[in-house]
Protein backbone atom coordinates (compact mmCIF):
# COMPACT_ATOMS: atom_id res chain seq x y z
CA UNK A 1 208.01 98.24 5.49
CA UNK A 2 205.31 96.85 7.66
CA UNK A 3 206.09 96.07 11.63
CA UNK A 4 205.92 92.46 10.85
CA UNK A 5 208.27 92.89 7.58
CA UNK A 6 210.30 95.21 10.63
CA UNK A 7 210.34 92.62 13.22
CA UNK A 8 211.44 89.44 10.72
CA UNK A 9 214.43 91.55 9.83
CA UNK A 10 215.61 92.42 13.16
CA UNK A 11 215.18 88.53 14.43
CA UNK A 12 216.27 86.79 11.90
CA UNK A 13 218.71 88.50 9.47
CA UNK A 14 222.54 87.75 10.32
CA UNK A 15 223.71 89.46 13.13
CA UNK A 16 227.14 90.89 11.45
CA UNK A 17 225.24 92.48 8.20
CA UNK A 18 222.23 93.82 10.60
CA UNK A 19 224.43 95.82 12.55
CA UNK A 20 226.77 96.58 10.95
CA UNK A 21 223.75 98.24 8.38
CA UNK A 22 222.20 99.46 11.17
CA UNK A 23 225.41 101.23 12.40
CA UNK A 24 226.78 103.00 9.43
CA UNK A 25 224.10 105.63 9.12
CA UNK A 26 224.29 106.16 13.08
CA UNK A 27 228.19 106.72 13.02
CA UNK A 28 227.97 108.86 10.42
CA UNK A 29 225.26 110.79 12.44
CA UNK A 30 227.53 110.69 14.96
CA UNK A 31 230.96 111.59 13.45
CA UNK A 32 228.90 114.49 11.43
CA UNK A 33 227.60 116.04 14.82
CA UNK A 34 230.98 115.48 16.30
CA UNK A 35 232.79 117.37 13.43
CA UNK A 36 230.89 120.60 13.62
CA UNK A 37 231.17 120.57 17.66
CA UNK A 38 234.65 120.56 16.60
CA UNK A 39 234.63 123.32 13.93
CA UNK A 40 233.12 125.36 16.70
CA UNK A 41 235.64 124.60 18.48
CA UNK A 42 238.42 125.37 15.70
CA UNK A 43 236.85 128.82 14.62
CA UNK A 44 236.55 129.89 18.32
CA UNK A 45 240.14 129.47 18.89
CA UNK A 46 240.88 132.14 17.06
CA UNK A 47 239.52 134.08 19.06
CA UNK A 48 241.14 134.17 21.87
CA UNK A 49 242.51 131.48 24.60
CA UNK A 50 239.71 132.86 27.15
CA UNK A 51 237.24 132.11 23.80
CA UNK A 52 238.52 128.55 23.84
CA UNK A 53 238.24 128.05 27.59
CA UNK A 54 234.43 129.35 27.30
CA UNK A 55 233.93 126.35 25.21
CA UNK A 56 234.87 124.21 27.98
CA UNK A 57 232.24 126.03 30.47
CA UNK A 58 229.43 125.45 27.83
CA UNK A 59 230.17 122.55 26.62
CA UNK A 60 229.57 121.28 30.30
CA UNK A 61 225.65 122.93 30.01
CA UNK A 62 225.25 121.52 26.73
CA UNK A 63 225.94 117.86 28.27
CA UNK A 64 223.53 118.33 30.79
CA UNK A 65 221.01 119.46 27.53
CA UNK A 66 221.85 115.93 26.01
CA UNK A 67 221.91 113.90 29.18
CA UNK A 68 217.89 114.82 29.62
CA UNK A 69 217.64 114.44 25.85
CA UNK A 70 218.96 110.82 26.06
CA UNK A 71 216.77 110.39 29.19
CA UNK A 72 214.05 110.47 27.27
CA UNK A 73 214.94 109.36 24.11
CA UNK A 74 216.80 106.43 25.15
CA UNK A 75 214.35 105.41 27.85
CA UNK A 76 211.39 105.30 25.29
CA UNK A 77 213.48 104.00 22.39
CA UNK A 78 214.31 100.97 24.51
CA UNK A 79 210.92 100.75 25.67
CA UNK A 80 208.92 100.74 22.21
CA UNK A 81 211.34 99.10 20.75
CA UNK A 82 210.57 95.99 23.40
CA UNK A 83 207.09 96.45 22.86
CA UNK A 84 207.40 96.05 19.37
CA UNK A 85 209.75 92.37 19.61
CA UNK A 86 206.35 91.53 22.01
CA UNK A 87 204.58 92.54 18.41
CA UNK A 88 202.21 95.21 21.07
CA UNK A 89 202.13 98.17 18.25
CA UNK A 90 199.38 100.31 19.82
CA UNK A 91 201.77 100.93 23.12
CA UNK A 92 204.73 101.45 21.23
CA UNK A 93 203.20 104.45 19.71
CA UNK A 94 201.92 105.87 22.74
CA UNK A 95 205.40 105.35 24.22
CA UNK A 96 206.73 107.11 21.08
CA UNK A 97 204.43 110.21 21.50
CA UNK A 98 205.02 110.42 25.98
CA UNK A 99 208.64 110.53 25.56
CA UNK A 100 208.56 113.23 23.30
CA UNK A 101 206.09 115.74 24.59
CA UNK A 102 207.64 115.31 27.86
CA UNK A 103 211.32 116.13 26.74
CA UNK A 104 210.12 119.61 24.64
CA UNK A 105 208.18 120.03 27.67
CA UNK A 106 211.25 119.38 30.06
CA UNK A 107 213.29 121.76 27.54
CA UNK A 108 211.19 124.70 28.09
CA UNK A 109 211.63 124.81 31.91
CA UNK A 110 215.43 123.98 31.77
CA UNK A 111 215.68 127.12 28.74
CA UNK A 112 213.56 129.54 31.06
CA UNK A 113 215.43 128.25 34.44
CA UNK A 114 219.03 129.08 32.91
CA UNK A 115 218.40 132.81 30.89
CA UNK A 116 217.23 133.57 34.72
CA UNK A 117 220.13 132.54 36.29
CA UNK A 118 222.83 133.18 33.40
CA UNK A 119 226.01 134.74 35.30
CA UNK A 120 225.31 132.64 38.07
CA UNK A 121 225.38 129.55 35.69
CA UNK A 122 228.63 130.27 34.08
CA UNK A 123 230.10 130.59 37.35
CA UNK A 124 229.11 127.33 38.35
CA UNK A 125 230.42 125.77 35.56
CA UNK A 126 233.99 126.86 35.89
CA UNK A 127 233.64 130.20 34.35
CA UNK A 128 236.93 132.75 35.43
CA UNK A 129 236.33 136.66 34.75
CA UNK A 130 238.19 136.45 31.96
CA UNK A 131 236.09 133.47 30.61
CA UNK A 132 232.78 135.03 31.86
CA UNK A 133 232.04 137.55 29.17
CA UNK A 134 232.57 134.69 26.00
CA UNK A 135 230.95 132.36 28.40
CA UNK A 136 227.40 134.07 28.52
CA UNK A 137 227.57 135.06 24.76
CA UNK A 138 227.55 131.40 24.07
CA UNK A 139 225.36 130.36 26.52
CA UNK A 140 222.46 132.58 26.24
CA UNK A 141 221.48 130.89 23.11
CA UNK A 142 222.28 127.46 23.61
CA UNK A 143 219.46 127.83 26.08
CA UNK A 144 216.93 129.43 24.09
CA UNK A 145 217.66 126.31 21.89
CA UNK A 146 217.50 123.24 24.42
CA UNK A 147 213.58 122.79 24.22
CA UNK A 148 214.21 121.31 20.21
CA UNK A 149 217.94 120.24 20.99
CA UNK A 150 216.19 118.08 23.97
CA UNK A 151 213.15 116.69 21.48
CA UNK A 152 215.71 116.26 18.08
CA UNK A 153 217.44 113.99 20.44
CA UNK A 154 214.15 111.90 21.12
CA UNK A 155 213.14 111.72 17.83
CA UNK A 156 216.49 110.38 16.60
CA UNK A 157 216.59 107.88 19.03
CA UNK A 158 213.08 106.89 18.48
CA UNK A 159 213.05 106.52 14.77
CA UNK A 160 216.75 104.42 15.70
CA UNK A 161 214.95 102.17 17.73
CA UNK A 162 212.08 101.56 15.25
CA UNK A 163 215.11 100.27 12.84
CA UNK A 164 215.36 103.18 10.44
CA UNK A 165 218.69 104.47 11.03
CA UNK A 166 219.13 105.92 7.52
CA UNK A 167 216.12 108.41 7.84
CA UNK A 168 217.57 109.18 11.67
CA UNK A 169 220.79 109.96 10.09
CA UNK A 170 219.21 112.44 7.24
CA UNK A 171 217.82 114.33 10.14
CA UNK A 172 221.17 114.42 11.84
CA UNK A 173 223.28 115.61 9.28
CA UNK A 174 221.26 118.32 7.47
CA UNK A 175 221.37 119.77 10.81
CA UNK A 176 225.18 119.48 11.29
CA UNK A 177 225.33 120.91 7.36
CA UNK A 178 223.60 123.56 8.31
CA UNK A 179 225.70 123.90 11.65
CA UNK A 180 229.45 124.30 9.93
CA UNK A 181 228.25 126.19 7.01
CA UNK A 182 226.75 128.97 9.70
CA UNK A 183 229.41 129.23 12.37
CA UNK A 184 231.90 131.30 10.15
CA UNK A 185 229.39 133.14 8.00
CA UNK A 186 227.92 134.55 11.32
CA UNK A 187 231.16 134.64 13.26
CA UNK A 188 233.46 136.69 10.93
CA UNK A 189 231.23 137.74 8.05
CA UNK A 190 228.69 139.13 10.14
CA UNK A 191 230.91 139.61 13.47
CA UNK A 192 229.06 137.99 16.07
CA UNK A 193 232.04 136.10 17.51
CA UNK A 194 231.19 133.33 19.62
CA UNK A 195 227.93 134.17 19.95
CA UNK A 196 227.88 132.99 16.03
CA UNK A 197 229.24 129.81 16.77
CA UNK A 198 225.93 129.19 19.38
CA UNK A 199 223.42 130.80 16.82
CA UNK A 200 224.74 128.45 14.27
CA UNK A 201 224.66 125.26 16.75
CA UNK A 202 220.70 125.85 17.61
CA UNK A 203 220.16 126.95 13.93
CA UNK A 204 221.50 123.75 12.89
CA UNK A 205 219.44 121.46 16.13
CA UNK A 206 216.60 123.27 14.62
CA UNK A 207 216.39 122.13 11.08
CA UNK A 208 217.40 118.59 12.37
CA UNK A 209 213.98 118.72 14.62
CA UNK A 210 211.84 119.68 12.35
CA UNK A 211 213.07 117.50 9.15
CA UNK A 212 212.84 114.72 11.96
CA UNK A 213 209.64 115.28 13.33
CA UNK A 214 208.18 115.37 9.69
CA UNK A 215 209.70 111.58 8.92
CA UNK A 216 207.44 110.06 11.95
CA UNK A 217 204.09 108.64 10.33
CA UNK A 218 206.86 108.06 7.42
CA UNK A 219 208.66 105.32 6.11
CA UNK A 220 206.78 102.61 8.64
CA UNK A 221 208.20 105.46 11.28
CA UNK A 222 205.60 105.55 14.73
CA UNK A 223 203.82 109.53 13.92
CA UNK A 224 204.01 111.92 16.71
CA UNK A 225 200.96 113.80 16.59
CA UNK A 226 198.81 115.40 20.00
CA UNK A 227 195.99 112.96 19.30
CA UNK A 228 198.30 109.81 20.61
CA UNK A 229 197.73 110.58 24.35
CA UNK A 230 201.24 112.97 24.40
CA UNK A 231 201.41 112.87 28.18
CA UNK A 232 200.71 109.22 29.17
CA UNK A 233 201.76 109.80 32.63
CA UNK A 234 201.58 106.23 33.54
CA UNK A 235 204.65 105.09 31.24
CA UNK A 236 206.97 107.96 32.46
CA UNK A 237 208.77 106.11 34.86
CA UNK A 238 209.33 103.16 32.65
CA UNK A 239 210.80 106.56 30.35
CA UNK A 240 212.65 107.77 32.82
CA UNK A 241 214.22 104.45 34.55
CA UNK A 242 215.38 103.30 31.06
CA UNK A 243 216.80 106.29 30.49
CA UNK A 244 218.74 106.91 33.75
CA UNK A 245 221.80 105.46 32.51
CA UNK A 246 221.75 107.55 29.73
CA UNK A 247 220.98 110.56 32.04
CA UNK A 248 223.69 109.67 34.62
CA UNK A 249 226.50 109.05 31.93
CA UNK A 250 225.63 112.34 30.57
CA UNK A 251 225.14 114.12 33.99
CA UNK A 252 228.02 113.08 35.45
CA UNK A 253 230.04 113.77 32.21
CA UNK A 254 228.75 117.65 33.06
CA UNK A 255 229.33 117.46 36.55
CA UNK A 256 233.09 115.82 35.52
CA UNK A 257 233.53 118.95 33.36
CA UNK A 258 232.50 121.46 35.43
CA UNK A 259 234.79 120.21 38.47
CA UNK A 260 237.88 119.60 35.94
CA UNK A 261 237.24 123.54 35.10
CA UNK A 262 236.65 124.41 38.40
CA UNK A 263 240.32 122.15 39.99
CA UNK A 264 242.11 123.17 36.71
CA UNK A 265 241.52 126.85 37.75
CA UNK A 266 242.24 126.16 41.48
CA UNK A 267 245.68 124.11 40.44
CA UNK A 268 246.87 126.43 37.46
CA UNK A 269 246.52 129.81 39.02
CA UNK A 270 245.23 133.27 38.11
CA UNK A 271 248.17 132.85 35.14
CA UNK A 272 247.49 129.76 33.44
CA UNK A 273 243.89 128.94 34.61
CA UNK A 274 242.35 129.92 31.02
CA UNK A 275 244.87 128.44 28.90
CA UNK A 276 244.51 124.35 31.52
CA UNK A 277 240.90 125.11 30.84
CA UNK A 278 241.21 125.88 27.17
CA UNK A 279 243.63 122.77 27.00
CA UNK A 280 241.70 120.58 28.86
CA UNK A 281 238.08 121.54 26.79
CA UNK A 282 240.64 120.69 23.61
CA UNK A 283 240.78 117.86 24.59
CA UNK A 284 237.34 116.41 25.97
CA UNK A 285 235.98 117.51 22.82
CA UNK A 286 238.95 115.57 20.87
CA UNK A 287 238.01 112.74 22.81
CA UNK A 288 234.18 112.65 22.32
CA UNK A 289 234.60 113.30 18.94
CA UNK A 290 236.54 109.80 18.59
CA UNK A 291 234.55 107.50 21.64
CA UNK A 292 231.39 108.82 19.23
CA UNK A 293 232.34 106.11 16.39
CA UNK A 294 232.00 103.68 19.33
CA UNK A 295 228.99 104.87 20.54
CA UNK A 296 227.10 105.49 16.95
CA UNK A 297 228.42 101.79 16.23
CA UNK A 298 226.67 100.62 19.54
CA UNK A 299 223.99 102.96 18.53
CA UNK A 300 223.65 100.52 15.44
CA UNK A 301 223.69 97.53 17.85
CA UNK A 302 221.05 98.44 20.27
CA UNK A 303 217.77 98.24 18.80
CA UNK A 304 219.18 94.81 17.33
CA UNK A 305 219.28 94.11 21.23
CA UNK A 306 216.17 95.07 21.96
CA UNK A 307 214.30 93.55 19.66
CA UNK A 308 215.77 90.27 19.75
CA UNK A 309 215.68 90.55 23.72
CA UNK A 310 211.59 91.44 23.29
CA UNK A 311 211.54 88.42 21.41
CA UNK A 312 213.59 86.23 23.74
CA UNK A 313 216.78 85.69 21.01
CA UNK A 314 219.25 85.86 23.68
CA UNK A 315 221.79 83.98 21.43
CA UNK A 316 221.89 86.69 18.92
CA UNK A 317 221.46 89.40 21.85
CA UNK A 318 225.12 87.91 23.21
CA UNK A 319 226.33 87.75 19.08
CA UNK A 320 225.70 91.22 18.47
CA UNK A 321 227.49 92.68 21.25
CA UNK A 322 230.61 90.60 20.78
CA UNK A 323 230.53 91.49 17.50
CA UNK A 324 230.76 95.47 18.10
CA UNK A 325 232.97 94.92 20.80
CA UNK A 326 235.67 93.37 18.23
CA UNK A 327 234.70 95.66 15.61
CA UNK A 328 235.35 98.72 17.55
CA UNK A 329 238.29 97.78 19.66
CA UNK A 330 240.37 96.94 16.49
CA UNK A 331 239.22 100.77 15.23
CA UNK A 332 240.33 102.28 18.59
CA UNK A 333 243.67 100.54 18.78
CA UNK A 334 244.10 102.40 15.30
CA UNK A 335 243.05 105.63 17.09
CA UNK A 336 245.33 105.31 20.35
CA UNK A 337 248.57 104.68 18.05
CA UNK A 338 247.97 107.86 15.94
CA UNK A 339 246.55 110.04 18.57
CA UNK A 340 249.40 108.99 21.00
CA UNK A 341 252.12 110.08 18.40
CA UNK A 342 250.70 113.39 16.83
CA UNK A 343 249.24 114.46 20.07
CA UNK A 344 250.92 117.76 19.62
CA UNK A 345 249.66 118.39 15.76
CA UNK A 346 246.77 117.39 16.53
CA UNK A 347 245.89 120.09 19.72
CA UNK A 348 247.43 122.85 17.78
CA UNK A 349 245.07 122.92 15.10
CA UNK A 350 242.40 124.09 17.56
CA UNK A 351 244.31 127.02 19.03
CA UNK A 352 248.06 128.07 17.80
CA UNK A 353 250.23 129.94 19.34
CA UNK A 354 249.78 129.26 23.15
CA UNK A 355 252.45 127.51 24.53
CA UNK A 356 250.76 126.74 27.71
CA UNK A 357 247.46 125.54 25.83
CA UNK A 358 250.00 123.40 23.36
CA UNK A 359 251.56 121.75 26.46
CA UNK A 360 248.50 120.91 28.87
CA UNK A 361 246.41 119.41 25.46
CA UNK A 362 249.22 117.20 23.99
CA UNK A 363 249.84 115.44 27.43
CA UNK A 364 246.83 115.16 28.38
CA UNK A 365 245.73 113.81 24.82
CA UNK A 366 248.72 110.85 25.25
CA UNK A 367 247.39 110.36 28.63
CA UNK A 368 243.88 109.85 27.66
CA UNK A 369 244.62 107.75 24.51
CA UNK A 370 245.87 104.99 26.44
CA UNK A 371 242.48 104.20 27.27
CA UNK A 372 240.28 104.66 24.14
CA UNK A 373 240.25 100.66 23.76
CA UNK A 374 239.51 100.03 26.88
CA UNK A 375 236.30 102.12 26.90
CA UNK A 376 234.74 100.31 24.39
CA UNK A 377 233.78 97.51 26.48
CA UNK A 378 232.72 100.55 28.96
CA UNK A 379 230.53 102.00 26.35
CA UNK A 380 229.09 98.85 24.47
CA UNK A 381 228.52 97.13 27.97
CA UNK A 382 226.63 100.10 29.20
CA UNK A 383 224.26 100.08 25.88
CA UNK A 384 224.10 96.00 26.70
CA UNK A 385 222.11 96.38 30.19
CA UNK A 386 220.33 99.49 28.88
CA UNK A 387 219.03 98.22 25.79
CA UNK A 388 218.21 95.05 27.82
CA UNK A 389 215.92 96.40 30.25
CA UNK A 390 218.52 96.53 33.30
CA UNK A 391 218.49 99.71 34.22
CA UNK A 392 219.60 99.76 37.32
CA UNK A 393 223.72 97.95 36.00
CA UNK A 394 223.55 100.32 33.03
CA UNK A 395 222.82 103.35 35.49
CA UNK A 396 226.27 101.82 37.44
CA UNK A 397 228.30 101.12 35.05
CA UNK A 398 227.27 104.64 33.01
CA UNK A 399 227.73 106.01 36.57
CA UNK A 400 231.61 104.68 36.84
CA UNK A 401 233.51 106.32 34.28
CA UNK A 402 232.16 110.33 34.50
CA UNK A 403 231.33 109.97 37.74
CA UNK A 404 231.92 107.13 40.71
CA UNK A 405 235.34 106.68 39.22
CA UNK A 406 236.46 110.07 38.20
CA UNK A 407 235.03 112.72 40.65
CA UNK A 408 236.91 110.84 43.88
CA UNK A 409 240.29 111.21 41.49
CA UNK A 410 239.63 114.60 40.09
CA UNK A 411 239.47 116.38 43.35
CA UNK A 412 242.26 114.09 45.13
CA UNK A 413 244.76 113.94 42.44
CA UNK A 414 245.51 117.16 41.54
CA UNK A 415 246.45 118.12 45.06
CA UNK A 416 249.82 116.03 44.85
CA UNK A 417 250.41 116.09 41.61
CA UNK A 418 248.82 119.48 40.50
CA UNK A 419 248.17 119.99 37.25
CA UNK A 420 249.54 116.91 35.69
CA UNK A 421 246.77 114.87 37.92
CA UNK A 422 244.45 117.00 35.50
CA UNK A 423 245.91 115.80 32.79
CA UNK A 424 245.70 112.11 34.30
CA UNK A 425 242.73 112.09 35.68
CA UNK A 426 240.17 111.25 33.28
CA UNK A 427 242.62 108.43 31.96
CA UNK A 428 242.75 107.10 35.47
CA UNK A 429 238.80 107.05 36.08
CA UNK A 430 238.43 105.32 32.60
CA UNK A 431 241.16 102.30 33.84
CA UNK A 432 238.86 101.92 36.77
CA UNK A 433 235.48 102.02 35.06
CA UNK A 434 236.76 99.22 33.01
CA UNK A 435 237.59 96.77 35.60
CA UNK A 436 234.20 97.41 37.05
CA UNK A 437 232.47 97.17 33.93
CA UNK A 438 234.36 94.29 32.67
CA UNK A 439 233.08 92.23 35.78
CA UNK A 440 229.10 93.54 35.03
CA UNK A 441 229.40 92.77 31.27
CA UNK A 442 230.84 88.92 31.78
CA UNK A 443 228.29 88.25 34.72
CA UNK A 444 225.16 89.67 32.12
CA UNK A 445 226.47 87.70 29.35
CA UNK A 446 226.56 84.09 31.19
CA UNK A 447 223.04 85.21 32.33
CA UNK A 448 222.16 85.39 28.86
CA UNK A 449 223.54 81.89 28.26
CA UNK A 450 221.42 80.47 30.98
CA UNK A 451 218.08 82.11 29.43
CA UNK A 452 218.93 81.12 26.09
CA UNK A 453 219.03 77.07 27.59
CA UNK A 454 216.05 77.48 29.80
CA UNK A 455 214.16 79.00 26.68
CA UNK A 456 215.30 76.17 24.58
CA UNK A 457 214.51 73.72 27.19
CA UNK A 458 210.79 75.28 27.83
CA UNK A 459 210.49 74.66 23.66
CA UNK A 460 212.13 71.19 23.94
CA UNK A 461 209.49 69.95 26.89
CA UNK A 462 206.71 71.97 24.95
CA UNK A 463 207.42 69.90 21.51
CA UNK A 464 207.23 66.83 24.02
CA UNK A 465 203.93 67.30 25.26
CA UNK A 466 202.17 68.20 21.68
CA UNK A 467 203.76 64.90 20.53
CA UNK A 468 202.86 62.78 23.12
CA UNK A 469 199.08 64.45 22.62
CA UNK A 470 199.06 63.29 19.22
């Protein structure tokens, strides 16, 4: 498909078939790489409780790994993606190539950075003594891995933004394949234990990058090569400022995590601290697993956005999100009723017999539930500004739910209510985040309205003057 073939289809089809096309390969991206984070999670449970709660530590490191991957990836996905609505090819690809090179480069330093600084890391993140020794078995490789788990995430987000979901989703899921047939081969056949579980997570992020960096030049697909100017230093900020919502949704999400471990040890005690944490991780990962069909689904919508918004469509800009946002909430309101009554069923099939674990996940869960409707208007209104160009409402409102909203309530909470304001707290930041963003996404969506006239009244006055001319 040509870029003019591209750029017809993305301005002109009907909104309702486009993304929804658009959005079934990226959800089931999505909901693949969510289900093997989740078998890790399952085969690690057997382990051991302290297993489980390492996890939780890691999985905080491994959000920080994605939040700079989506830095970069979102913030020159939205940016080519613009360029290519205001039909300006020759920048897109040079866009294409600078976000890449400088996300493997990025990698590197963050891989080197944390293998130097390993026990100290885990600590940070919530790590107990117990925890600790699990903790750097997974970790150590996870790093060693984030220079291609940083760059896979670029190129998927790239070739998204281009339009080409389906070959972004190939990429995707031979990696995540890969990923669940691995973790108990190397974790009980060959007896690595958890440190299976994080040799089969990078194995898997490595076939991913390498089946996806061999699809650009592809398909109509932009081709990252070293000869397109790879470090165009004058488009990084325009990288980096697009990407900062994705980067402080992300961030914050690690920096929520590593708190939660860090009050959930304080709260629980010495006793119970690695079976809160373990409960707790249970859950986050529960969650993300499930918000994920939201956010592949607004993946789907976004480079509809951006293209239409390059191309000042700001009618079908304002369709397309309503659209997802009914779409989704009617799927999440499917999600809350089932999660909120097999809460209990549904955290013991990641770690049996722990009582404690059982009864911190299964509350929690309920707790947390409540809200899953509500965040997709967080989430879609988020990926509204973002894929818009407004970086700085996107960076707030990303900002609100992992981080202005929940950090304040995480560490006052739990002091008068102790370990049930764990259990409440992320449910609590998310009620918040969506009054906030509720108030950003109506005020952007009027100002959409008032382009969409002021275009059509430029056009109107235009037609005027050529007929009075004639």
């Amino acid at each position: 498909m040509t870029q003019e073939e591209k750029f017809q289809k993305m301005t002109t089809e009907p909104v309702s078939s486009l993304v929804g096309r658009l959005a079934v390969p990226t959800i089931l991206s999505m909901l693949v790489t969510s289900f093997y984070n989740m078998v890790d999670t399952y085969f690690v449970g057997k382990i051991s409780t302290s297993a489980s709660g390492a996890v939780g530590v890691v999985f905080s490191l491994m959000a920080i790994i994605q939040a700079f991957g989506f830095m970069f990836g979102h913030g020159s996905g939205n940016f080519l993606a613009r360029k290519l609505g205001e039909k300006k090819e020759e920048e897109a690809e040079i866009i294409a190539n600078a976000g890449f090179f400088f996300a493997f480069s990025f990698g590197v330093i963050f891989s080197v950075a944390g293998l130097l600084n390993l026990d100290r890391l885990a600590y940070l993140l919530g790590s107990t003594d117990t925890i600790l020794p699990y903790a750097r078995s997974y970790m150590g490789p996870i790093l060693v891995g984030a220079p291609w788990m940083m760059a896979s995430i670029v190129l998927n987000n790239e070739i998204r933004y281009q339009g080409n979901a389906k070959t972004a989703m190939f990429g995707i899921m031979a990696g995540a394949v890969i990923n669940i047939g691995l973790d108990p081969l190397l974790m009980f056949v060959f007896k690595l234990g958890i440190m299976g579980a994080a040799l089969a997570t990078i194995s898997g992020q490595l076939v991913s990058f390498f089946i996806l960096l061999w699809t650009t030049g592809r398909a109509g697909n932009i081709k990252i090569t070293l000869k397109r100017n790879p470090f165009a230093f004058r488009y990084l900020w325009e990288i980096v400022s697009g990407g900062l919502p994705s980067l402080f949704r992300q961030g914050l999400a690690s920096v929520s995590g590593i708190l939660l471990n860090v009050v959930a040890k304080k709260v629980a005690g010495p006793l119970y601290a690695d079976a809160t944490i373990a409960g707790m991780a249970i859950v986050s990962k529960i969650s993300m697993s499930l918000n994920s069909t939201v956010i592949g689904f607004g993946q789907g919508f976004q480079p509809v956005c951006s293209f239409n918004f390059g191309a000042a469509r700001y009618k079908r800009v304002k369709e397309a999100f309503l659209f997802s946002v009914k779409v989704c909430a009617a799927l999440m309101l499917v999600v809350t009723v089932v999660c909120f009554l097999f809460a209990p069923f549904i955290v013991e099939i990641f770690r049996k017999g722990d009582a404690k674990v059982l009864e911190v996940g299964a509350f929690a869960l309920r707790a947390q539930s409540i809200t899953y409707v509500f965040g997709v208007w967080i989430i879609l209104t988020n990926m509204l500004l973002q894929a818009s160009g407004r970086a700085f409402g996107a960076t707030v409102i990303s900002s609100c739910r992992s981080g202005l909203c929940f950090i304040p309530i995480i560490l006052i909470i739990p002091h008068f209510l102790g370990i049930t304001g764990v259990q409440i707290s992320q449910a609590l930041a998310d009620m918040l985040a969506f009054c906030i963003s509720l108030f950003g996404g109506l005020y952007f969506l009027r100002k959409l309205d008032r382009m969409e006239a002021e275009g059509k009244a430029v056009k109107e006055e235009a037609a005027e003057n050529a007929n009075s001319k004639q």
